[in-house]
Protein backbone atom coordinates (compact mmCIF):
# COMPACT_ATOMS: atom_id res chain seq x y z
CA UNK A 1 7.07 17.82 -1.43
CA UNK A 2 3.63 17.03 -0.96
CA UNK A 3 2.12 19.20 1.59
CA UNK A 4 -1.17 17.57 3.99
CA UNK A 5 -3.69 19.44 1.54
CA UNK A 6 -2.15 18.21 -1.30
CA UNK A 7 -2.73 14.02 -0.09
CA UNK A 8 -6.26 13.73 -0.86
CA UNK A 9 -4.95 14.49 -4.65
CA UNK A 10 -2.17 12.42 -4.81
CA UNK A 11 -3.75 9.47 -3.16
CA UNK A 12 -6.70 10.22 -6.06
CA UNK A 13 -3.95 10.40 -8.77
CA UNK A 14 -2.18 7.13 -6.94
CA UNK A 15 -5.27 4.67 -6.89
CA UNK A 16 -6.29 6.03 -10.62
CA UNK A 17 -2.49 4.94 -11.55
CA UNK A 18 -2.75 2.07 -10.04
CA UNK A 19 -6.34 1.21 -11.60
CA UNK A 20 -5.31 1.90 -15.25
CA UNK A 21 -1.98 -0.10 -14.39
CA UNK A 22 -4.05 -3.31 -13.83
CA UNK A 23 -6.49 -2.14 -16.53
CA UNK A 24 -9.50 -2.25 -14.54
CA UNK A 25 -12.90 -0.01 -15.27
CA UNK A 26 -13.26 2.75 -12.58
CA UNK A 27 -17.07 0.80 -12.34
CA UNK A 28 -14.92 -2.76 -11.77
CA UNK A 29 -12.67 -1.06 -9.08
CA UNK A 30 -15.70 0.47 -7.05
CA UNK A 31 -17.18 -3.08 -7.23
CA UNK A 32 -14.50 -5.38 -5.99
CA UNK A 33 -13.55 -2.01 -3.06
CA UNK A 34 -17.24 -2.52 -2.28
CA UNK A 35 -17.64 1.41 -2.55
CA UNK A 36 -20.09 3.34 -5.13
CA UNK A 37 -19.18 4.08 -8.72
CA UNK A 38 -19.45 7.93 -8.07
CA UNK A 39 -17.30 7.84 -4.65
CA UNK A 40 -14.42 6.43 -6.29
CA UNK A 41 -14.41 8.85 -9.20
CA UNK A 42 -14.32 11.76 -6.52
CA UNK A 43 -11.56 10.17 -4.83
CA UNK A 44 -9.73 9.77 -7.81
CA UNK A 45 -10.07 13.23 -8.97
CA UNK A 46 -9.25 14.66 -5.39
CA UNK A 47 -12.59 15.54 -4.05
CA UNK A 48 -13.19 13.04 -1.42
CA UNK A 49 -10.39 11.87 0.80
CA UNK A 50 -11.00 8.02 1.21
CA UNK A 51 -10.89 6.80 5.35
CA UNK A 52 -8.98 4.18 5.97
CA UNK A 53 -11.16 1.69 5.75
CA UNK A 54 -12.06 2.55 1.96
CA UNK A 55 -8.50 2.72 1.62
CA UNK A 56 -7.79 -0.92 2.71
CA UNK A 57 -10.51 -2.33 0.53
CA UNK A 58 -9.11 -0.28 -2.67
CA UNK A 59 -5.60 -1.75 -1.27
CA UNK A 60 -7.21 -4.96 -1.39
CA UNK A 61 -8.90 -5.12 -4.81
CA UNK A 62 -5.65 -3.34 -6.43
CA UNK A 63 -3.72 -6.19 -4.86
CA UNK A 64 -1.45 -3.35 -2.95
CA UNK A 65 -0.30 -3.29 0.15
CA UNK A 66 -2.22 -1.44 2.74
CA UNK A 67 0.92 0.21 4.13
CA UNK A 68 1.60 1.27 0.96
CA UNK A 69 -1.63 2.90 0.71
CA UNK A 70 -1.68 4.56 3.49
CA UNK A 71 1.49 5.90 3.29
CA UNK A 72 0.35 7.40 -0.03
CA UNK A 73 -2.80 8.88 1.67
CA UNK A 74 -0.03 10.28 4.15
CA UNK A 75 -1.74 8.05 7.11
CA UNK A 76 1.47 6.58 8.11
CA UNK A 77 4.78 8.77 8.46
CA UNK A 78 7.40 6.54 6.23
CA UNK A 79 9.01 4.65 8.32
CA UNK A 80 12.03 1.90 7.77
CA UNK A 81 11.27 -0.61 5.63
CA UNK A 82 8.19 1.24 3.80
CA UNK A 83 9.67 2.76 1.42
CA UNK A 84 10.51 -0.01 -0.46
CA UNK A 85 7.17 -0.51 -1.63
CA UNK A 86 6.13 2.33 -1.78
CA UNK A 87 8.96 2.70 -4.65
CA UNK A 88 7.74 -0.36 -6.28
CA UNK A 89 3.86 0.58 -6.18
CA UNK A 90 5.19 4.22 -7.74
CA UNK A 91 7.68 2.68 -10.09
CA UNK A 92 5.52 3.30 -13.94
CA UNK A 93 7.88 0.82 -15.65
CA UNK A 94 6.40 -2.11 -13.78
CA UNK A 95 3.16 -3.82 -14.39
CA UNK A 96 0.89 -4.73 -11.53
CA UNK A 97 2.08 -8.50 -11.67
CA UNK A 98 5.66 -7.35 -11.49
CA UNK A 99 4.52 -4.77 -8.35
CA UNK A 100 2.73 -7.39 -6.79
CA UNK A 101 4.95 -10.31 -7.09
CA UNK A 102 8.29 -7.89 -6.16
CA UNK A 103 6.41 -6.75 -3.12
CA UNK A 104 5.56 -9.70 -2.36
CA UNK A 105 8.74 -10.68 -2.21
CA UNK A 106 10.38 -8.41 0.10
CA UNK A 107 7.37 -8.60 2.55
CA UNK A 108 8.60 -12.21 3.07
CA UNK A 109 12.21 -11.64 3.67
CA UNK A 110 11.47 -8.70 6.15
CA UNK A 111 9.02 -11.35 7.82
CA UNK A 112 11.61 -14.42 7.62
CA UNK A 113 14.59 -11.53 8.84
CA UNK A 114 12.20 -10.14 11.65
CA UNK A 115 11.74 -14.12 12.65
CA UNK A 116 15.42 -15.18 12.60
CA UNK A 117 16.32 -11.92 14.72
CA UNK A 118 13.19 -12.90 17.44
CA UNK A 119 15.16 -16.49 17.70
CA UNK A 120 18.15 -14.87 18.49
CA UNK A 121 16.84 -12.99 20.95
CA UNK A 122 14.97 -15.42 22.25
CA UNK A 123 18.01 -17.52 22.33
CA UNK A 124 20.06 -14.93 24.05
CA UNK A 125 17.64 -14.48 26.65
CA UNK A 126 17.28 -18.20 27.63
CA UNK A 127 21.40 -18.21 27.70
CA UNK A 128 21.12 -15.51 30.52
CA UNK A 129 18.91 -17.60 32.59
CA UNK A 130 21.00 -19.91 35.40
């Protein structure tokens, strides 16, 4: 198990995965993140840990979820429902369209789910009134 002084490493190793997966220059990546060519490189080689912010614009450019990302960076403790993606955005035997598109996916059905129970509370709770 990853231990907290281990992160800034695997977050590193995670976004340089993710990078080559969508077979993007580690100059292109710093450019569409908005960060500079020799900040990313740290990051990905462990020397930097990225805030959050920098995180949710390398999220962004990767086309990753930002949970996802931060759960990597060990921001968010893994919660139900997060690990999901995370095992898609670790999975090597899927390209970035598949990772996308599959997270995609399974965002909208734990949306759609999360709406249908609301109603249904909602419903409940107007029942109860006289």
């Amino acid at each position: 198990m990853a231990t907290s002084k281990d992160l800034p490493r695997d977050i590193g190793a995670f976004i340089r995965d993710m990078r080559r997966n969508a077979r993007i220059s580690l100059r292109q990546l710093a450019e569409q993140a908005g960060v500079s060519n020799p900040y990313l490189s740290q990051i990905e080689r462990g020397l930097r840990k990225p805030s959050a912010e920098v995180l949710q614009q390398l999220a962004s450019a990767l086309r990753v979820s930002t949970p996802v990302m931060y759960l990597r960076a060990g921001l968010l403790d893994p919660k139900e429902g997060q690990e999901v993606p995370a095992a898609i955005a670790a999975d090597p035997h899927l390209t970035l369209a598949q990772k996308q598109s599959l997270t995609q996916i399974y965002e909208t059905f734990r949306r759609e789910n999360a709406r249908v129970e609301q109603e249904a509370a909602d419903a409940a709770e107007e029942e109860k009134k006289p």
